[in-house]
N, C-alpha and C. Protein backbone atom coordinates (compact mmCIF):
# COMPACT_ATOMS: atom_id res chain seq x y z
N UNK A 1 2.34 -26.49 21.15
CA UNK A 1 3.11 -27.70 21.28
C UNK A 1 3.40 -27.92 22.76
N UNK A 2 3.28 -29.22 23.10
CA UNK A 2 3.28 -29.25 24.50
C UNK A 2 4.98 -29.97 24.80
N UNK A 3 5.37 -29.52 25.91
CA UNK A 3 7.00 -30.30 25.74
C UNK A 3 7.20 -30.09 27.45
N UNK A 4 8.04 -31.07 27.61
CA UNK A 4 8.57 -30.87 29.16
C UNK A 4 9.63 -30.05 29.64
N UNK A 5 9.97 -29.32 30.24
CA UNK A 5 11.15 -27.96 30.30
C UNK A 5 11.38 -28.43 31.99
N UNK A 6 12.63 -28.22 32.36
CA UNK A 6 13.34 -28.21 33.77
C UNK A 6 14.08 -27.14 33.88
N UNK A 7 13.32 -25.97 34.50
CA UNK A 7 13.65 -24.39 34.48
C UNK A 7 13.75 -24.24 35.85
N UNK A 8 14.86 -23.81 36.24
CA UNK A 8 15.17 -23.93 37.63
C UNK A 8 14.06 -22.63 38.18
N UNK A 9 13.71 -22.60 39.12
CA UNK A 9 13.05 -21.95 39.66
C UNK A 9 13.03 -20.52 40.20
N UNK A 10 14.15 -20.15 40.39
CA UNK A 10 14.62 -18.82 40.97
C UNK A 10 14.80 -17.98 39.29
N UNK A 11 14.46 -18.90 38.09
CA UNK A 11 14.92 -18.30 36.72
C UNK A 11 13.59 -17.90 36.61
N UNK A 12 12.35 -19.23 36.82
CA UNK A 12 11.16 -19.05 36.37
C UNK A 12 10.33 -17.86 37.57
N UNK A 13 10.69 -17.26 38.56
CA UNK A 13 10.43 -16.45 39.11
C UNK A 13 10.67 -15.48 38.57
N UNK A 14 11.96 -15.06 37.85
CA UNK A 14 12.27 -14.51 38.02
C UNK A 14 11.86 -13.37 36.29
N UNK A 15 11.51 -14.44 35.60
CA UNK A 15 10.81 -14.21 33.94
C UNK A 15 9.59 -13.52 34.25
N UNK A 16 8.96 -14.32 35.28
CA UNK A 16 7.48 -13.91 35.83
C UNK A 16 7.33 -12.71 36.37
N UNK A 17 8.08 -12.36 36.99
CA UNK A 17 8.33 -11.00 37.70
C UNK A 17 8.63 -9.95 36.47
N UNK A 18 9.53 -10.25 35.99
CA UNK A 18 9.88 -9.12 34.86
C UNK A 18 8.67 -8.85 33.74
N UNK A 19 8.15 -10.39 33.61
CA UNK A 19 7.17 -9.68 32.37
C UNK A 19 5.96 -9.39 32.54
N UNK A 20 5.54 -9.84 34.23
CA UNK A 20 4.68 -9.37 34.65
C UNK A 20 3.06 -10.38 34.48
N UNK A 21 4.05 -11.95 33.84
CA UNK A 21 2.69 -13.15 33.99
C UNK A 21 2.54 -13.52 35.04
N UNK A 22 0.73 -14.31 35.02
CA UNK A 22 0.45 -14.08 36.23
C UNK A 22 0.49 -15.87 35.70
N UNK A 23 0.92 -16.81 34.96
CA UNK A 23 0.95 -18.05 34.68
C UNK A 23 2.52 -18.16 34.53
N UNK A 24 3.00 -19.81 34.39
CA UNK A 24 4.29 -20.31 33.88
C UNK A 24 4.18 -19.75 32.45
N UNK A 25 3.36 -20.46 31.90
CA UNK A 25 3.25 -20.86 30.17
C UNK A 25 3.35 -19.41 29.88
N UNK A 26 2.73 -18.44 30.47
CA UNK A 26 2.62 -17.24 29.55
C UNK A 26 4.08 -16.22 29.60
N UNK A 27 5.11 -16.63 31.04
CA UNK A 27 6.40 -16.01 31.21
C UNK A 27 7.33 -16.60 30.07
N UNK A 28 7.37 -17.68 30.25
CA UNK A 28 8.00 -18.88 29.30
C UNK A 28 7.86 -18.46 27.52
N UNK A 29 6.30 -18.02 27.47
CA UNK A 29 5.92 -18.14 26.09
C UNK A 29 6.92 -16.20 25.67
N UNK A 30 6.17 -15.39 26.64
CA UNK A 30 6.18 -13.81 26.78
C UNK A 30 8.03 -13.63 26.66
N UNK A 31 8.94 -14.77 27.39
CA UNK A 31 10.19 -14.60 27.54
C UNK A 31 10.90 -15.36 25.53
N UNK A 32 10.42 -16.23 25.36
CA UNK A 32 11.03 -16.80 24.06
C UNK A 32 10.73 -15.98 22.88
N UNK A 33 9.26 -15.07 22.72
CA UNK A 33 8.93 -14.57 21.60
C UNK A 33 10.27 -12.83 22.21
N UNK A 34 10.19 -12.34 23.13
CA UNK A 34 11.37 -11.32 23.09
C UNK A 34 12.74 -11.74 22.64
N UNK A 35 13.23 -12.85 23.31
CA UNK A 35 14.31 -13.21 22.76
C UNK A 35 14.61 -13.68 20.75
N UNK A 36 13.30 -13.85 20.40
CA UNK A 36 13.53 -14.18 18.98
C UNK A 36 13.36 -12.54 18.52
N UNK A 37 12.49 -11.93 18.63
CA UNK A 37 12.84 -10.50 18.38
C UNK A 37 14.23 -9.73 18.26
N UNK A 38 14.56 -10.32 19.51
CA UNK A 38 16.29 -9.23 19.85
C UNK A 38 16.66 -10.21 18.68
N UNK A 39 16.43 -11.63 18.74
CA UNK A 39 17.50 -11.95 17.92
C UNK A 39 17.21 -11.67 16.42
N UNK A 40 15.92 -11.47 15.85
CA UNK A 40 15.85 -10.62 14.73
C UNK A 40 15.93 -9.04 14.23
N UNK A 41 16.21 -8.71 15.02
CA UNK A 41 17.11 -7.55 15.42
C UNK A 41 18.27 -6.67 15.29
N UNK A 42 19.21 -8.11 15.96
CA UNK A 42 20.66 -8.36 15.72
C UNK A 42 20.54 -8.51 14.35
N UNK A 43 20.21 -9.70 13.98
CA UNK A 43 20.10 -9.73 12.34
C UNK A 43 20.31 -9.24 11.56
N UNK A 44 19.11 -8.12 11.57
CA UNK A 44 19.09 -6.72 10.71
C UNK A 44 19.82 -5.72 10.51
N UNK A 45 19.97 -5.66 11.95
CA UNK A 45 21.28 -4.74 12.18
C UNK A 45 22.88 -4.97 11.87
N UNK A 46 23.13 -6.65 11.42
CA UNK A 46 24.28 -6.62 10.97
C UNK A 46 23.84 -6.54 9.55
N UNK A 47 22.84 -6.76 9.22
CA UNK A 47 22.53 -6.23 7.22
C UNK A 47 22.93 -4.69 7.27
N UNK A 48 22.40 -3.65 7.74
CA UNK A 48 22.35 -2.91 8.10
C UNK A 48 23.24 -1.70 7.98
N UNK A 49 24.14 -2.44 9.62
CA UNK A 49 25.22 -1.58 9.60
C UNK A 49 26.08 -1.64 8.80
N UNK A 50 26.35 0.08 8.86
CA UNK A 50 27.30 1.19 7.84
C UNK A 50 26.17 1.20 6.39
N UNK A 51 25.49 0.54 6.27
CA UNK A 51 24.62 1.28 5.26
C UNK A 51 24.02 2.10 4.96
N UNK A 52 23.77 3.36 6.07
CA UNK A 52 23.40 4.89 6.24
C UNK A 52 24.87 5.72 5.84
N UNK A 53 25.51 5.58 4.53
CA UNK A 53 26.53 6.55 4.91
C UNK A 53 26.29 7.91 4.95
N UNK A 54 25.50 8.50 4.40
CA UNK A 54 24.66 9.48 3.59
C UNK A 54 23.90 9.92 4.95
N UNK A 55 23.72 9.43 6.19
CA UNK A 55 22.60 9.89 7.40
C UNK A 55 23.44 10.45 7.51
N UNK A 56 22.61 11.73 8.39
CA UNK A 56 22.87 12.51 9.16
C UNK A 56 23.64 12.29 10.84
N UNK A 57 24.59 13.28 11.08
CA UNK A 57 25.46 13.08 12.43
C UNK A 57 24.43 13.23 13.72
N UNK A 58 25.17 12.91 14.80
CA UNK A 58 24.23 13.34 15.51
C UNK A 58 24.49 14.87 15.81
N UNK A 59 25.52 15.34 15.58
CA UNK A 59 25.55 16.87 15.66
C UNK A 59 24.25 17.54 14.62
N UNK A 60 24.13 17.10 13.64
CA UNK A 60 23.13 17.89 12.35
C UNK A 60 22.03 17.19 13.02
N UNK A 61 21.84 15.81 13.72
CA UNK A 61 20.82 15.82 13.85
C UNK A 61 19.71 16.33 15.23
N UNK A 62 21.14 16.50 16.06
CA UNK A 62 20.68 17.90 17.64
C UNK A 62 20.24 18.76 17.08
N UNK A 63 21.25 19.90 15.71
CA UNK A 63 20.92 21.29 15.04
C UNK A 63 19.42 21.11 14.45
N UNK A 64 19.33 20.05 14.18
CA UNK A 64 17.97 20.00 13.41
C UNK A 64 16.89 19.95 14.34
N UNK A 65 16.85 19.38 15.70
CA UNK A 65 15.71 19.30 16.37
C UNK A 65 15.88 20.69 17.11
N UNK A 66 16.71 21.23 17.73
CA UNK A 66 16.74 22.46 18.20
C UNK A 66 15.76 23.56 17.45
N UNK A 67 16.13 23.08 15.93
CA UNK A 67 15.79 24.77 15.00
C UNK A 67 14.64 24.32 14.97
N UNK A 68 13.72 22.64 14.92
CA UNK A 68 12.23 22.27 14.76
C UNK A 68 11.72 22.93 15.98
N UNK A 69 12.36 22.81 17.63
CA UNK A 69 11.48 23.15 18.41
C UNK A 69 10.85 24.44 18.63
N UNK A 70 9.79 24.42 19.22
CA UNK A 70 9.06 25.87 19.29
C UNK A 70 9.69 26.61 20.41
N UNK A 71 10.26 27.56 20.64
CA UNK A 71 11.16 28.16 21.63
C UNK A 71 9.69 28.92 21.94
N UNK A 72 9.49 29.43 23.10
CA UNK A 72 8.39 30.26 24.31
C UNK A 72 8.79 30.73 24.92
């Protein structure tokens, strides 16, 4: 879809730089599909949370990787 956008410039540098396009369209495109991610994400994570009551702590779950690793 083609549409007109007024992205100030020091922003659109600055998308480009981070995601590493070497075009507008592809910082622009590369920056909106992350942001719908995080925001499906968030989402989930408020379905989510406190619904592990039953997981493991992170104390049982340090004890547990300790006793998996191979000590040498």
């Amino acid at each position: 879809m083609k549409t007109t956008l007024d992205i100030p410039e020091n922003t659109l540098r600055e998308v480009m730089a981070f995601t590493g396009a070497k075009t507008k369209r592809e910082a622009v495109v590369t920056a909106v599909e992350h942001f719908n991610r995080l925001k499906r994400l968030e989402k989930l994570n408020q379905r989510v949370r406190g619904g592990f009551r039953d997981f493991m702590t992170r104390d049982e779950l340090r004890t547990r990787r300790e006793s998996d690793t191979i000590k040498g």
